[in-house]
C-alpha atoms as a PDB file:
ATOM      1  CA  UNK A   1      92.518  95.839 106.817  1.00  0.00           C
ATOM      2  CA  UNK A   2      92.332  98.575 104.359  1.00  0.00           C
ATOM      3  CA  UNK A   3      95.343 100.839 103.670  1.00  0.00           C
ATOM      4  CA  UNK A   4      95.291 104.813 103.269  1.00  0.00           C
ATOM      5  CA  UNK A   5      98.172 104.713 100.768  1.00  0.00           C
ATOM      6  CA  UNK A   6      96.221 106.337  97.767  1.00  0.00           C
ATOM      7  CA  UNK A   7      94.783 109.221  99.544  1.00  0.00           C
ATOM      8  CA  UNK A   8      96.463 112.574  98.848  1.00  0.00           C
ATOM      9  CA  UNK A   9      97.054 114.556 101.937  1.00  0.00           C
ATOM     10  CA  UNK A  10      96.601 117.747 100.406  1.00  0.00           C
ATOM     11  CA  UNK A  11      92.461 117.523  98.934  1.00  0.00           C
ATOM     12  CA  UNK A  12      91.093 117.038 102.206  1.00  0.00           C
ATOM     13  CA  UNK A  13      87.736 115.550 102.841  1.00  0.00           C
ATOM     14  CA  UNK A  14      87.832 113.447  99.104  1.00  0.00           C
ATOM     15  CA  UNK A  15      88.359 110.208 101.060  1.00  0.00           C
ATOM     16  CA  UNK A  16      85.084 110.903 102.629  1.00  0.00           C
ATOM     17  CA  UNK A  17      83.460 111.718  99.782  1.00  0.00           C
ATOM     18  CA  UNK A  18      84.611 108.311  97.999  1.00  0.00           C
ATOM     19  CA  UNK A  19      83.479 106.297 100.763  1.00  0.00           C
ATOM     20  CA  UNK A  20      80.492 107.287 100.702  1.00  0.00           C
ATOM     21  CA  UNK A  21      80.202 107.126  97.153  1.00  0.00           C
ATOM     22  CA  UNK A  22      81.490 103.758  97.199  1.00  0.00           C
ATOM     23  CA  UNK A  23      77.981 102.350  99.371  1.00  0.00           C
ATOM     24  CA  UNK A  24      75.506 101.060  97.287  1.00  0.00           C
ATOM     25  CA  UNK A  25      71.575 101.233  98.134  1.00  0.00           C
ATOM     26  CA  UNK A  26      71.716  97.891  99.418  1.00  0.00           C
ATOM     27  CA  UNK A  27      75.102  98.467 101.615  1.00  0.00           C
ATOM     28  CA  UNK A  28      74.562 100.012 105.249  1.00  0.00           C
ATOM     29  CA  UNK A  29      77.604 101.149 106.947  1.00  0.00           C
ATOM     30  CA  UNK A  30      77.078 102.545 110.557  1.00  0.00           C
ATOM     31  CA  UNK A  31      80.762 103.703 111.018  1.00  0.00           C
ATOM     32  CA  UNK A  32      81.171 107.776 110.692  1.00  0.00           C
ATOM     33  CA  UNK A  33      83.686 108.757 108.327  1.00  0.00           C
ATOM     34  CA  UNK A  34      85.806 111.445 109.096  1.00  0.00           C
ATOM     35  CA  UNK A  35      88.545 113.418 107.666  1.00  0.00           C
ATOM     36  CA  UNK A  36      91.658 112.825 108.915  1.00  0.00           C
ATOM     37  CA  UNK A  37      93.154 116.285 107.913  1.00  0.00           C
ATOM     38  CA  UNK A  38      90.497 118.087 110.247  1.00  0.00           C
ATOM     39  CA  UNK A  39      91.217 115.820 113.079  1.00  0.00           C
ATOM     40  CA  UNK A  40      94.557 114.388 113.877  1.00  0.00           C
ATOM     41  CA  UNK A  41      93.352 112.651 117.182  1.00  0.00           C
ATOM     42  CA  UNK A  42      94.886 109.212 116.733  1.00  0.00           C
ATOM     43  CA  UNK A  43      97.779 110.968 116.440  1.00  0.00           C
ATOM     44  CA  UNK A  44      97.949 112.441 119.153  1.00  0.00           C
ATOM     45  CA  UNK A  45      96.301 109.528 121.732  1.00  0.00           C
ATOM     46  CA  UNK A  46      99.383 107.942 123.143  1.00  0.00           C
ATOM     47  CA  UNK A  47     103.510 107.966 122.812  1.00  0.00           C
ATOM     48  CA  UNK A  48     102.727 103.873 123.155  1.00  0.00           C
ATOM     49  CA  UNK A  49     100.540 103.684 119.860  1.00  0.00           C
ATOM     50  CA  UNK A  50     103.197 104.649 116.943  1.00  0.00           C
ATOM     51  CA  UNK A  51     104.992 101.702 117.545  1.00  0.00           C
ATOM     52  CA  UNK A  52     106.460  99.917 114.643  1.00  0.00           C
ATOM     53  CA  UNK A  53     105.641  96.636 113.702  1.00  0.00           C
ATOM     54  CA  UNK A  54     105.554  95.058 110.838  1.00  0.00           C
ATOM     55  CA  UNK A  55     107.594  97.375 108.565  1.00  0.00           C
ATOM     56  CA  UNK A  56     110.494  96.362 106.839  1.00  0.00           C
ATOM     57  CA  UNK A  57     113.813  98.288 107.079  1.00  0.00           C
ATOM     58  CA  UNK A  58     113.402  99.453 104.133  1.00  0.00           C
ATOM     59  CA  UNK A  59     110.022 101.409 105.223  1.00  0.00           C
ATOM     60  CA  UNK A  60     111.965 102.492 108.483  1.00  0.00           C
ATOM     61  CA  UNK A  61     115.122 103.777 106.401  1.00  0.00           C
ATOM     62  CA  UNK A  62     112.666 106.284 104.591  1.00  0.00           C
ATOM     63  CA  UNK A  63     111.627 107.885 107.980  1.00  0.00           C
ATOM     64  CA  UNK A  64     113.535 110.710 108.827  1.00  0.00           C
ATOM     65  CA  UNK A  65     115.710 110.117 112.149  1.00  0.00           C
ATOM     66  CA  UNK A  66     114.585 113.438 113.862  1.00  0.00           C
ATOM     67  CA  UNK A  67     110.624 111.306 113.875  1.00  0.00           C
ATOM     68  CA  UNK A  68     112.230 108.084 115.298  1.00  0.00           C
ATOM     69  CA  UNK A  69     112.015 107.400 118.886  1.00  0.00           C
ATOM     70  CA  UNK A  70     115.618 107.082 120.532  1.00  0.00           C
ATOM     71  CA  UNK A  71     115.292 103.576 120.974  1.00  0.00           C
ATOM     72  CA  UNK A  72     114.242 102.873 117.436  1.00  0.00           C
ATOM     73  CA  UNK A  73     110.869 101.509 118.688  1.00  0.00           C
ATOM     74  CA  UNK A  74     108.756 103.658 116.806  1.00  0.00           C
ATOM     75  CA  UNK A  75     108.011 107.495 116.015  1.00  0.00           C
ATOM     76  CA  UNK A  76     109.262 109.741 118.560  1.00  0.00           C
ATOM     77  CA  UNK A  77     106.106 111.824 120.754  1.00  0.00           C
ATOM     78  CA  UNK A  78     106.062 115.077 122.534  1.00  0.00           C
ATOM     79  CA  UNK A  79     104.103 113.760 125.560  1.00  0.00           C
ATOM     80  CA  UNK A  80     101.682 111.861 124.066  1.00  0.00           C
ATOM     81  CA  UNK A  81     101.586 113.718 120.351  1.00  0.00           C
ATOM     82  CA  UNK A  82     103.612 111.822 117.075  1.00  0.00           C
ATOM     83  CA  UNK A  83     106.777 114.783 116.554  1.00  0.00           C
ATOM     84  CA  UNK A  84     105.392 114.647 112.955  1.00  0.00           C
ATOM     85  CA  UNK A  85     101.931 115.948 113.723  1.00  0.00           C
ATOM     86  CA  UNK A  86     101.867 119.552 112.589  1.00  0.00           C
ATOM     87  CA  UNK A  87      98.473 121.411 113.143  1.00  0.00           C
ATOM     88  CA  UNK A  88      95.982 121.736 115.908  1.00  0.00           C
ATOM     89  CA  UNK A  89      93.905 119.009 117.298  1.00  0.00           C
ATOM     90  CA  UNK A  90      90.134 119.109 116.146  1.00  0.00           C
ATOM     91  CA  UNK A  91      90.732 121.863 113.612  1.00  0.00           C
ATOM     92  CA  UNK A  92      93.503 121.116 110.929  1.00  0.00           C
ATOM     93  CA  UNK A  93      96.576 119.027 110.837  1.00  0.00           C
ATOM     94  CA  UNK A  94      98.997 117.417 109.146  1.00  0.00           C
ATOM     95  CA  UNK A  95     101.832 114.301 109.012  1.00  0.00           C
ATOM     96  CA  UNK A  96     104.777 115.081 107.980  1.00  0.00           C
ATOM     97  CA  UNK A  97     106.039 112.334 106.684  1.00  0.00           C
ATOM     98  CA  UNK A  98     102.116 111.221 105.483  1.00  0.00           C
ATOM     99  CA  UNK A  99     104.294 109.239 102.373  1.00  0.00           C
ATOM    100  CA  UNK A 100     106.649 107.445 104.321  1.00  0.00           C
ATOM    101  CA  UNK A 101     104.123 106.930 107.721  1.00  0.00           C
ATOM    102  CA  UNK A 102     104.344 103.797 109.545  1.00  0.00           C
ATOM    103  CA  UNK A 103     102.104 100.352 109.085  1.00  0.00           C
ATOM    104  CA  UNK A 104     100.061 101.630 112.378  1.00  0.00           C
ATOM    105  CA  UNK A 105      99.569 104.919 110.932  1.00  0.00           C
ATOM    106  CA  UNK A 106      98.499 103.167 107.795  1.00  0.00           C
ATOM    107  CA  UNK A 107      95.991 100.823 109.794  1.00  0.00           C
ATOM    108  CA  UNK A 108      94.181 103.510 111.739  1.00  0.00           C
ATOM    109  CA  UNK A 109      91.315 104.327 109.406  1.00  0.00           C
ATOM    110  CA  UNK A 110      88.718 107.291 109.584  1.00  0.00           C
ATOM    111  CA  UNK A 111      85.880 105.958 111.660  1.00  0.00           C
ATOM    112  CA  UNK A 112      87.143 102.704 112.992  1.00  0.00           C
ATOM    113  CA  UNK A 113      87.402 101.677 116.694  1.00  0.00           C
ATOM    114  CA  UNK A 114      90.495 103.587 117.069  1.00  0.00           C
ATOM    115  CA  UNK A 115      90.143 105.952 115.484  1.00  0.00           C
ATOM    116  CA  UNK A 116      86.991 106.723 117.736  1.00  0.00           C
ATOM    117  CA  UNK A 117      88.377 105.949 120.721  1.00  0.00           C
ATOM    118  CA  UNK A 118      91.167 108.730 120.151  1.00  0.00           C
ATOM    119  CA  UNK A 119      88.151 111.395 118.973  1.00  0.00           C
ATOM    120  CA  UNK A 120      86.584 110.467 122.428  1.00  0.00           C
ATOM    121  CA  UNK A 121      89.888 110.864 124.379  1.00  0.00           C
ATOM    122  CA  UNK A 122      89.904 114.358 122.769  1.00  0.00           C
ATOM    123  CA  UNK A 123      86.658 115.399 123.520  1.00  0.00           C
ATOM    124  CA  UNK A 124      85.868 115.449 119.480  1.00  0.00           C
ATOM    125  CA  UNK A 125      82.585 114.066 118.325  1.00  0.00           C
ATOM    126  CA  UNK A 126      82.215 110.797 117.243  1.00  0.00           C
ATOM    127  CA  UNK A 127      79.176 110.651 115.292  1.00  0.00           C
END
């Protein structure tokens, strides 16, 4: 699956832009792209989704503590919203720790099945 890792938080919408840049006339993609920074939906979908994984301790050392769950399973929620969401739902957010985020947060990308599914959870359009 694709990783996030080159996209820079703070110029919203360019990953959009590139994507779409990136089809060719003879490529049909029937995903929506969306940007992340206006959204913030699969981050706020379930306390059960930032779960780490595959990470290495390494990754997990780089993570402040106050974003870790107490059990060290994964990122630590306010009801069902990652602690290092910033922002409102829908309109414009933030991770703070975007850098450092974990391999699930990497995985969820713009327009993919999850990513949808959390949109639709929210009531945000998904087309």
């Amino acid at each position: 699956m694709p990783q996030d890792t080159d996209r820079n938080p703070a110029e919203p919408g360019l990953f959009a832009l590139a994507a779409a840049a990136s089809l060719s006339s003879s490529q049909h993609s029937t995903a929506p792209v969306f940007d992340c920074q206006s959204c913030g939906a699969c981050c706020s979908y379930s306390a059960e989704w930032p779960r780490f994984s595959t990470e290495e301790d390494a990754q997990l050392d780089r993570i402040p503590e106050k974003y870790v769950a107490a059990n060290l399973s994964g990122m630590r929620c306010e009801g069902v919203r990652c602690s290092a969401l910033s922002g409102e739902i829908g309109k414009s957010t933030a991770c703070g720790i975007y850098e450092v985020r974990p391999d699930v947060c990497r995985a969820c990308m713009p327009g993919d099945d999850d990513c949808l599914m959390a949109r639709r959870a929210h009531g945000l359009p998904t087309s």
